[in-house]
Protein backbone atom coordinates (compact mmCIF):
# COMPACT_ATOMS: atom_id res chain seq x y z
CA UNK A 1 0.00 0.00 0.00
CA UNK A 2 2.94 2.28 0.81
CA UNK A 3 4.62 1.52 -2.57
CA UNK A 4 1.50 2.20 -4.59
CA UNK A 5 0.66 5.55 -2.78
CA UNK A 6 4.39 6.63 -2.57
CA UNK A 7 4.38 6.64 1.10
CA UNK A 8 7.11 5.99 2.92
CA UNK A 9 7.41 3.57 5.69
CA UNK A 10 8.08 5.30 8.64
CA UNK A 11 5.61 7.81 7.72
CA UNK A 12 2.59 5.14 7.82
CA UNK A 13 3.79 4.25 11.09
CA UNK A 14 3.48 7.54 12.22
CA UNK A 15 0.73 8.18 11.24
CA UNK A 16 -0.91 4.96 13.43
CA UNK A 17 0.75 5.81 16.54
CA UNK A 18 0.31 9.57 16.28
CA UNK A 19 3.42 10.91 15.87
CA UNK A 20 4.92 11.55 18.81
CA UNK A 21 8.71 11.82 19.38
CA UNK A 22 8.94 8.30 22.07
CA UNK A 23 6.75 6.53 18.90
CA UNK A 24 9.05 7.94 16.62
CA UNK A 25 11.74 6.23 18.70
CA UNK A 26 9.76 2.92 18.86
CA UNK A 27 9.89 2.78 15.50
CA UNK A 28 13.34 2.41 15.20
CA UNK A 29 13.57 0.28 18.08
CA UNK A 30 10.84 -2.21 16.01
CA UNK A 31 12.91 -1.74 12.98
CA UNK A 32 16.23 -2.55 14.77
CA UNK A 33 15.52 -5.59 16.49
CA UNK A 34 13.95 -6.84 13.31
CA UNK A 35 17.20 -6.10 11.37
CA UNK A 36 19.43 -7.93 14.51
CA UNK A 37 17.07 -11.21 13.95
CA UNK A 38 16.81 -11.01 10.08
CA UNK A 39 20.96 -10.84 10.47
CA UNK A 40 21.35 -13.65 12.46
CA UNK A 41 19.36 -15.37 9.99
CA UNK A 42 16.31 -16.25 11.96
CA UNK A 43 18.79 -17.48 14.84
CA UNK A 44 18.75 -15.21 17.68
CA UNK A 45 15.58 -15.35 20.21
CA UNK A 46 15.35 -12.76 23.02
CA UNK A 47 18.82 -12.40 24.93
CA UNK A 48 21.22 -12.66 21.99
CA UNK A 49 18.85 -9.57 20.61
CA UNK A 50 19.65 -8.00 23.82
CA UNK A 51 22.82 -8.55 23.79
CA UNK A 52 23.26 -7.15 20.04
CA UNK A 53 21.35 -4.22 21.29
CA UNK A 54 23.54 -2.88 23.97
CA UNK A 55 26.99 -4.32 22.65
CA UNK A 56 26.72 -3.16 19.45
CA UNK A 57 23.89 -0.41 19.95
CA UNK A 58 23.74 0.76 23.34
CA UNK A 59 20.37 0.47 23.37
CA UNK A 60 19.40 -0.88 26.81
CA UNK A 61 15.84 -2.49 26.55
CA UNK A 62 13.62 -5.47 28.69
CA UNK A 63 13.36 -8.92 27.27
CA UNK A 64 9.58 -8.06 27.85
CA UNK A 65 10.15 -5.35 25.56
CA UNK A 66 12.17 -7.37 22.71
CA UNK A 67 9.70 -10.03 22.99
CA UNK A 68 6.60 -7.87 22.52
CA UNK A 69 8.45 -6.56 19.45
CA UNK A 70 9.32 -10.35 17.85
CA UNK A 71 5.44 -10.94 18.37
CA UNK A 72 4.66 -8.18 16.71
CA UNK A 73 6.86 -9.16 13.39
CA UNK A 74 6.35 -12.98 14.12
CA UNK A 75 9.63 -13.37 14.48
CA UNK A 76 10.58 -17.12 15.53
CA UNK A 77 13.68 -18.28 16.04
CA UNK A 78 14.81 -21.95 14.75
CA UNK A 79 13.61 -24.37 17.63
CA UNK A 80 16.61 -27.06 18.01
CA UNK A 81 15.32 -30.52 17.33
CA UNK A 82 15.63 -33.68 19.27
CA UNK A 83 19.29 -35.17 19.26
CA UNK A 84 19.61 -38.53 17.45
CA UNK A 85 22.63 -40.69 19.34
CA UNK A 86 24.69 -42.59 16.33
CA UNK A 87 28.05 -43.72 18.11
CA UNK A 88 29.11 -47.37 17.39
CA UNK A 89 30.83 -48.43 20.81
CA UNK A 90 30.60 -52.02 19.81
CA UNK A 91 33.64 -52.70 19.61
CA UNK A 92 36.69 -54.73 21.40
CA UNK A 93 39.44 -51.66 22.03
CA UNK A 94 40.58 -50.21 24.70
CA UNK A 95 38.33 -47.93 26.58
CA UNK A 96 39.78 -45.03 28.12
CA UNK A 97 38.52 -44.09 31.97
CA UNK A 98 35.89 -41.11 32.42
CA UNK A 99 38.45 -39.04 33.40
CA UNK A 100 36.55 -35.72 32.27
CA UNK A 101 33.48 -36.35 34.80
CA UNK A 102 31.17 -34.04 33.00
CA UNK A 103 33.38 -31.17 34.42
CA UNK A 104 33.08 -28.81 31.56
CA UNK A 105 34.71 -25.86 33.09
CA UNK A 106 38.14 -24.71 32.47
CA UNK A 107 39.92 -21.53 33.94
CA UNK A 108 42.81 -21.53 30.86
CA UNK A 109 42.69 -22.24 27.12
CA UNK A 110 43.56 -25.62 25.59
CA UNK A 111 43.22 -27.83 29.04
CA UNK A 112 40.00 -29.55 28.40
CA UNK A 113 38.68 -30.39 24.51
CA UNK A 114 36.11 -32.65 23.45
CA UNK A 115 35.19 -33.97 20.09
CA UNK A 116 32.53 -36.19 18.74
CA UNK A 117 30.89 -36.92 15.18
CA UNK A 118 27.55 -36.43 13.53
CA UNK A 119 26.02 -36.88 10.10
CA UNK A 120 24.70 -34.69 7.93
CA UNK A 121 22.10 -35.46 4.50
CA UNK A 122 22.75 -33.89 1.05
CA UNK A 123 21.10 -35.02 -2.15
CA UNK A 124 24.48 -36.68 -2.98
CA UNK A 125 24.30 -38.60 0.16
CA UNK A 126 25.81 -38.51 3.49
CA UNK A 127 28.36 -36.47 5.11
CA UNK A 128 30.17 -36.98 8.41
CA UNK A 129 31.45 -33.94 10.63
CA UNK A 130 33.67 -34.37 13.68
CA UNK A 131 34.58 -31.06 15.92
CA UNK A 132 37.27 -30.65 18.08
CA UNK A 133 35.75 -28.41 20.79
CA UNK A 134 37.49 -26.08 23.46
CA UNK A 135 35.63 -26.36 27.37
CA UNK A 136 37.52 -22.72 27.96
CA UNK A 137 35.39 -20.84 25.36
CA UNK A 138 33.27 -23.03 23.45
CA UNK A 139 35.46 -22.47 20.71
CA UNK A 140 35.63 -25.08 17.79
CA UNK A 141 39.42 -25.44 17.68
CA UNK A 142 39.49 -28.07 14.99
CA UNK A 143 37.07 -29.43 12.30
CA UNK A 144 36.71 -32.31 9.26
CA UNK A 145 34.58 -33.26 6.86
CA UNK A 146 33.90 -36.59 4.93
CA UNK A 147 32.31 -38.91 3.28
CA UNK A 148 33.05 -41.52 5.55
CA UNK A 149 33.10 -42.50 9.29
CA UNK A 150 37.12 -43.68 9.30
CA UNK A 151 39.75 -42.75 11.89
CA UNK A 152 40.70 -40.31 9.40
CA UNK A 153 37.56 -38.20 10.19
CA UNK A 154 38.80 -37.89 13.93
CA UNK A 155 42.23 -37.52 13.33
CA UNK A 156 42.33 -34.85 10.74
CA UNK A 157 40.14 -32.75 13.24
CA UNK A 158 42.10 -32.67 16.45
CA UNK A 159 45.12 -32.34 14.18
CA UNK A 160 43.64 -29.21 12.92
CA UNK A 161 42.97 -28.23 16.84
CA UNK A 162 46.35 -28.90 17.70
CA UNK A 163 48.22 -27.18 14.75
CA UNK A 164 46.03 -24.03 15.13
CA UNK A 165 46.64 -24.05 19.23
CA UNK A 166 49.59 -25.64 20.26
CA UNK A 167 48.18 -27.10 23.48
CA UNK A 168 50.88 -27.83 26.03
CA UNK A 169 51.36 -31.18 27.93
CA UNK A 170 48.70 -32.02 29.80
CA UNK A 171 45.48 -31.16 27.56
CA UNK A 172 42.27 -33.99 28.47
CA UNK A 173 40.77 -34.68 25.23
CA UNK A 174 37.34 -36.27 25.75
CA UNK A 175 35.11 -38.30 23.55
CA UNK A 176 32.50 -41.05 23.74
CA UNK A 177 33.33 -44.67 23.22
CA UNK A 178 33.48 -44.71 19.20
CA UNK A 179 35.49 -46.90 17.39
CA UNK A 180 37.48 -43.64 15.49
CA UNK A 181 38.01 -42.36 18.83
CA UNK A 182 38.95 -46.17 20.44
CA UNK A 183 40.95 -47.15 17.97
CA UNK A 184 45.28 -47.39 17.71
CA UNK A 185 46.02 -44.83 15.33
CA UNK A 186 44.21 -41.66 17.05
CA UNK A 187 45.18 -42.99 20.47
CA UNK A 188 49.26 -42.46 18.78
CA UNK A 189 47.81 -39.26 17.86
CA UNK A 190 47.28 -38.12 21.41
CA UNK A 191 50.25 -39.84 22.92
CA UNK A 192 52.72 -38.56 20.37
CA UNK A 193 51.15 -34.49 21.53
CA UNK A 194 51.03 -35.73 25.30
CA UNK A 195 47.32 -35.67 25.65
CA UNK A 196 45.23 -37.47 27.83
CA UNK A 197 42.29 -38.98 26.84
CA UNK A 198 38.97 -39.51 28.32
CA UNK A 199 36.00 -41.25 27.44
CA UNK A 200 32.03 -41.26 28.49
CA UNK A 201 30.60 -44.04 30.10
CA UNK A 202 28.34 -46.38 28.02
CA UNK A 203 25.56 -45.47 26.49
CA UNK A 204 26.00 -41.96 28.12
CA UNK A 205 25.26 -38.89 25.82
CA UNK A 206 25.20 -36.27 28.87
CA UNK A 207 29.22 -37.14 29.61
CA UNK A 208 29.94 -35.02 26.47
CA UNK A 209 27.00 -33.28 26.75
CA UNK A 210 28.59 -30.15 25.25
CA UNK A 211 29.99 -31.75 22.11
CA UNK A 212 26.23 -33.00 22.19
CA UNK A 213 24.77 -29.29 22.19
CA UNK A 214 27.25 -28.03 19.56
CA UNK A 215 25.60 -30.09 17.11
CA UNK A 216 22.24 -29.66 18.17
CA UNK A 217 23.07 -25.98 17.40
CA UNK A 218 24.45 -25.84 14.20
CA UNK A 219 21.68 -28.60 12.87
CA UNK A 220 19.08 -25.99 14.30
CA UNK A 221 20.72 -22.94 12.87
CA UNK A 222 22.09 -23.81 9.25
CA UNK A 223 19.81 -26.59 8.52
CA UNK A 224 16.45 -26.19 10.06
CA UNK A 225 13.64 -25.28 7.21
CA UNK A 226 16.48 -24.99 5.35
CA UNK A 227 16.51 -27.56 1.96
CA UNK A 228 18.56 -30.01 1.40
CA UNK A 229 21.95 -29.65 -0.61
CA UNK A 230 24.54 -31.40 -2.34
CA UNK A 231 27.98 -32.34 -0.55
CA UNK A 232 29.95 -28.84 -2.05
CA UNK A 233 27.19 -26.57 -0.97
CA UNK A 234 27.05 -28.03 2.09
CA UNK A 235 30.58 -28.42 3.03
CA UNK A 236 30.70 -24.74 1.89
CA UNK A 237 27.67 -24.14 4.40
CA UNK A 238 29.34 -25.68 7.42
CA UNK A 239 32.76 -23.56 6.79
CA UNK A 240 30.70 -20.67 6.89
CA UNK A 241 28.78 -21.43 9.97
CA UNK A 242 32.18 -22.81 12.08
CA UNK A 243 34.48 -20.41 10.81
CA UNK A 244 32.96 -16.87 9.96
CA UNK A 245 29.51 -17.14 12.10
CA UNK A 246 29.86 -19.37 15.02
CA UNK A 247 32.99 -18.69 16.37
CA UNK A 248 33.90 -15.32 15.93
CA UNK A 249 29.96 -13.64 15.51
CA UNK A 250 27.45 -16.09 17.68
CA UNK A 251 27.02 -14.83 20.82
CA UNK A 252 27.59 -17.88 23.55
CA UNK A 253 25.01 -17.90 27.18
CA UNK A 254 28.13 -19.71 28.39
CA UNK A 255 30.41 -16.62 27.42
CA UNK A 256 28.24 -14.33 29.04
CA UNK A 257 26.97 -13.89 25.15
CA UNK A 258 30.18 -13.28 23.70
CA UNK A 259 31.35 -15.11 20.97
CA UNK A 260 33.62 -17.79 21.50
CA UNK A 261 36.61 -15.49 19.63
CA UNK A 262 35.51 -12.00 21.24
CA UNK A 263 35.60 -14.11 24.81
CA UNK A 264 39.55 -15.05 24.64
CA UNK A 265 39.99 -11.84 23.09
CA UNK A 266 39.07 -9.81 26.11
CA UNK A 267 40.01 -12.66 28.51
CA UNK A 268 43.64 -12.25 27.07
CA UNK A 269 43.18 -8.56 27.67
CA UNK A 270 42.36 -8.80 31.24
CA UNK A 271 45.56 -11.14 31.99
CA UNK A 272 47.65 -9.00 30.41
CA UNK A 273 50.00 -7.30 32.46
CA UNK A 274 49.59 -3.29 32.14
């Protein structure tokens, strides 16, 4: 209607709320918070908005607030599905002891990672992604894709962790019981970098429970309502999402919403001597 009467916008808007100067500043506010959602592409609900608002903004605003406004546009963010377990601990290796304990806090960077493996459709087929998470930030440290569930898969991404990182002796690196993880040639992996490894019990998805809720997070955000593509687009997708979105631009509840990069950035800040 705007269009065809060559009205603008704001002007309509005005025009319902009666033009006063605090509806004049709703309107921005509405506009703004719709702009933070479209951005995160349909990701963010109410606190990462807030957070976007007064980081980036310096608007300071209620979650009442924000939420009245995402009603208003229907704005919905992507509702994480229910997690499918698909390790194969059937197996006859060596099981390394629970050394973890489901204590996913870590004071210092590269002392604590965990890594695990999901699969992921295309219309070619299916592709396998293991992450090499670290407990200090959240931060996905290393990363592979394949087309296959070999110790190569596993391998390729803590090498990527370690390369990027440098962890010294002593890192825990903690996984469930899967045969990639079990098996003789990763377990040289960790012993020729002096890292410990540590393994869930049986069975026992909430001993890596934040591996767990990594995936349920980027299967939410990249591939919910989202349809289905071949392997390059995808592998393309999930570069995207690790390298340019999630880690350095999603903000983290466990970061005190800062993203996993922007959190060691300022943590490395504070310890630094003045």
């Amino acid at each position: 209607m705007c269009k065809v009467l060559n009205v603008s916008k704001s002007c309509y808007y005005l025009w319902i709320l009666n033009g006063s100067h605090e509806n004049r500043i709703d309107i921005k506010l509405y506009e703004l918070v719709k702009q933070i959602f479209i951005n995160s592409r349909r990701r963010y609900g109410i606190l990462r908005i807030k957070a976007d608002l007064e980081d980036d903004y310096g608007v300071i605003v209620s979650r009442k607030l924000i939420a009245k406004i995402m009603k208003y546009y229907n704005l919905k963010a992507k509702i994480k599905r229910k997690f499918v377990i698909t390790t194969d601990s059937d197996h006859n290796s060596e099981i390394a002891p629970n050394i973890l304990n489901r204590d996913f806090y870590t004071s210092t960077p590269d002392k604590k990672y965990v890594g695990d493996i999901t699969y992921i459709q295309t219309t070619e087929g299916w592709l396998y992604l293991a992450t090499v998470i670290d407990l200090y930030s959240r931060k996905v440290v290393g990363w592979s894709i394949d087309e296959n569930m070999k110790t190569s898969l596993v391998k390729d991404a803590l090498d990527m962790a370690i390369k990027a990182r440098n962890p010294n002796s002593g890192l825990i690196f903690h996984s469930d019981r899967g045969s990639q993880y079990s098996s003789y040639s990763f377990k040289e992996l960790l012993q020729k970098n002096n890292i410990t490894q540590s393994m869930s019990r049986k069975g026992n998805c909430w001993d890596n429970a934040v591996a767990e809720s990594f995936f349920h997070t980027l299967k939410t955000e990249l591939f919910y309502q989202e349809s289905i593509k071949n392997k390059a687009q995808t592998n393309q997708m999930i570069f995207e999402y690790i390298e340019i979105f999630y880690n350095r631009k999603r903000r983290h509840s466990y970061n005190n919403y800062l993203s996993p990069s922007k959190f060691e950035e300022k943590m490395l800040q504070i310890e630094m001597p003045a």
